[in-house]
Protein backbone atom coordinates (compact mmCIF):
# COMPACT_ATOMS: atom_id res chain seq x y z
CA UNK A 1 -15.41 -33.94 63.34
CA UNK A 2 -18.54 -31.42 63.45
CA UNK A 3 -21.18 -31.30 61.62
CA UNK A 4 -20.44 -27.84 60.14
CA UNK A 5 -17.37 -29.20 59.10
CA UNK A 6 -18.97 -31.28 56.88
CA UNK A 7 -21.45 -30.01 54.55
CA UNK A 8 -23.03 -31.95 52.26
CA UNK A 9 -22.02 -31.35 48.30
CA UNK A 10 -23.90 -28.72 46.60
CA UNK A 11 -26.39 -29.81 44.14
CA UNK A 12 -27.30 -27.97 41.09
CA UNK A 13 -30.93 -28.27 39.76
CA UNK A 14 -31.98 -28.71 36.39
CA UNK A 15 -32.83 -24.89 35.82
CA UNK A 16 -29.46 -23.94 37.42
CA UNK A 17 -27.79 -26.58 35.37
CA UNK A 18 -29.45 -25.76 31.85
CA UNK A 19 -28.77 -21.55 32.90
CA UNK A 20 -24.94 -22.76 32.94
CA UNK A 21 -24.95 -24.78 29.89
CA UNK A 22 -26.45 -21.73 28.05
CA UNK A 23 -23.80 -19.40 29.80
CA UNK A 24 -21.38 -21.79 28.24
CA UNK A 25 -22.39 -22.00 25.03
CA UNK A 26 -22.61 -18.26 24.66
CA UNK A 27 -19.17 -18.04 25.74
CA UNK A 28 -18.16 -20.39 23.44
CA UNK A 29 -19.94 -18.86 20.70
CA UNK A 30 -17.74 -15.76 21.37
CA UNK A 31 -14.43 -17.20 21.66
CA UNK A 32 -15.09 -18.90 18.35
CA UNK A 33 -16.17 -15.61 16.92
CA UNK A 34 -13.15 -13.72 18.42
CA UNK A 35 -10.90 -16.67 17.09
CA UNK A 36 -12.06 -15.97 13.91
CA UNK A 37 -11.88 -12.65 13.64
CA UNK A 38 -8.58 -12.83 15.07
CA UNK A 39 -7.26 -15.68 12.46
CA UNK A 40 -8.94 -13.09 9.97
CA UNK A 41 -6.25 -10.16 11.33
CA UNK A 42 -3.69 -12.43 11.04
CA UNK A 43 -4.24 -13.83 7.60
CA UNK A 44 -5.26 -9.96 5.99
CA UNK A 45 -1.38 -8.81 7.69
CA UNK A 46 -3.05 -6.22 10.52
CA UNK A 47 -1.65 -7.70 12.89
CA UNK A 48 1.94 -7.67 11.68
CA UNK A 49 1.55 -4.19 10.62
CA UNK A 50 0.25 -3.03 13.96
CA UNK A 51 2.90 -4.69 15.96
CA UNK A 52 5.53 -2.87 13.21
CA UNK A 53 4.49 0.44 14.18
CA UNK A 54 3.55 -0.37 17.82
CA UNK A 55 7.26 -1.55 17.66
CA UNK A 56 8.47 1.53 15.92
CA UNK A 57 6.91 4.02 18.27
CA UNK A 58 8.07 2.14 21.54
CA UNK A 59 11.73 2.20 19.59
CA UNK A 60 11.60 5.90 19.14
CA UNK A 61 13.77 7.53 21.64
CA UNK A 62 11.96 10.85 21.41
CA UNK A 63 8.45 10.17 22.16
CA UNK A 64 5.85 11.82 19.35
CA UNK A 65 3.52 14.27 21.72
CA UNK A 66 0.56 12.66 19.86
CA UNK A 67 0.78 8.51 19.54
CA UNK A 68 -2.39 8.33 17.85
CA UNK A 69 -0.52 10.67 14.88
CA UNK A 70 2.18 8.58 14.66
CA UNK A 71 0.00 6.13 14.08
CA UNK A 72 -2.18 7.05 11.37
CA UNK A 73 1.34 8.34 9.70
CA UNK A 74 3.27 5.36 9.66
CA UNK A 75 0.11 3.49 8.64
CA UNK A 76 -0.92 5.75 6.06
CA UNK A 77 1.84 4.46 3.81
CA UNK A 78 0.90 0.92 4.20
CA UNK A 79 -3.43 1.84 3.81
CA UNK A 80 -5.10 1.07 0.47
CA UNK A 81 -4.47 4.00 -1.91
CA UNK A 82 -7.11 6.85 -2.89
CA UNK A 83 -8.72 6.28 -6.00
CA UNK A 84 -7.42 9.96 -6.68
CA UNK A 85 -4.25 8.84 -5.90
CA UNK A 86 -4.33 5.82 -8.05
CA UNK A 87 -5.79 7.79 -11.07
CA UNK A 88 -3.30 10.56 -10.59
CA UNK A 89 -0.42 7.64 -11.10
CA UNK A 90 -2.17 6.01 -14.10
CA UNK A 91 -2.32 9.77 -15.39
CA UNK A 92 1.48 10.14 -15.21
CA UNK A 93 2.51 6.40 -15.87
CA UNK A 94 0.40 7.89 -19.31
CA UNK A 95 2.41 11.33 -19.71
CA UNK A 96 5.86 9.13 -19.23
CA UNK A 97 4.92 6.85 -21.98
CA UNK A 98 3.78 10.07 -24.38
CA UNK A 99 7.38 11.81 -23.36
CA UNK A 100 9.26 8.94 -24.33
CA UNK A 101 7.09 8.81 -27.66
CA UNK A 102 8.16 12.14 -28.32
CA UNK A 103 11.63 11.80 -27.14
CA UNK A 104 12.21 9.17 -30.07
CA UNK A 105 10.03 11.36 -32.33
CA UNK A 106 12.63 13.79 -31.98
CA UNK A 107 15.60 11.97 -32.13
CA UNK A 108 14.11 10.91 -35.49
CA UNK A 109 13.23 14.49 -36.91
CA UNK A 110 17.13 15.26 -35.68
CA UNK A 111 18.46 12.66 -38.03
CA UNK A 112 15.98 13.64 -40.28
CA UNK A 113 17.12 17.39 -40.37
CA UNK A 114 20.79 16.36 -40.64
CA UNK A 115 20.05 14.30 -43.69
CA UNK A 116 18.13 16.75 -45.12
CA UNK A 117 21.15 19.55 -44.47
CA UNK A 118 23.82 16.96 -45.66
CA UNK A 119 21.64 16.69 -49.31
CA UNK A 120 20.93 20.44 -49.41
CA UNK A 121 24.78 21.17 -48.96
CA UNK A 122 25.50 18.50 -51.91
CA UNK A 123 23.16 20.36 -54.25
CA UNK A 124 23.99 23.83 -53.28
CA UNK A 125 27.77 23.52 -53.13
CA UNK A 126 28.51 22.90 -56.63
CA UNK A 127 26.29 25.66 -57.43
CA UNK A 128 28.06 27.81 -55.13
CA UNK A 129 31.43 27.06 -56.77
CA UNK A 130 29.84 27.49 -60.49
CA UNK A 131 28.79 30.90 -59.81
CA UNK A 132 32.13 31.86 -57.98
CA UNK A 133 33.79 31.14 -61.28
CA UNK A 134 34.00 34.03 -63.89
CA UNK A 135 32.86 33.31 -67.12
């Protein structure tokens, strides 16, 4: 055997030793952080919904000429709404409710009306036939 053959281990020094500890513990530090943040994408449902429409658009047999569109469009339905939006659809959940009010109003004035016709016709009626007869 040679000498050259045979090198004696490398040794690492204290500085070189503490530079790699530090390296390591800074790595760490980011994988935990990444984990998190990751865990955090999987608990809030981004990660579902991106693989969805990741799916979706590698499923489409005509590619879109813009991915990033098709992106924001098939995640616009699933985004928080505008507070326009929102106040728009409390606005007309409001108008429903007043139409159906009315709706019933009416049906009530109708009945109302037909009541009011049915009495008219039992007071003018005999009337009616009184002054048809001579006297």
């Amino acid at each position: 055997m040679s000498s050259a053959a045979q090198s004696p281990p490398a040794t690492v020094s204290g500085a070189s030793y503490a530079a790699a500890a530090v390296t390591m513990a800074h790595y760490k530090a980011a994988d935990s952080k990444r984990e998190q943040f990751r865990r955090y994408l999987e608990k809030s449902g981004v990660l579902d919904t991106l693989t969805k429409v990741l799916v979706a658009l590698y499923e489409e047999p005509e590619k879109p000429n813009s991915a990033l569109d098709f992106l924001k469009h098939h995640l616009g339905a699933a985004t928080p709404e505008n507070p326009e939006i929102e106040l728009l659809r409390l606005e007309l959940a409001e108008m429903k409710e007043k139409y159906e009010a009315i709706v019933e109003e009416n049906k009530k004035l109708k009945t109302k009306v037909n009541v009011l016709k049915e009495l008219m016709l039992k007071i003018i009626s005999p009337l009616m036939i009184k002054r048809a007869k001579p006297h």
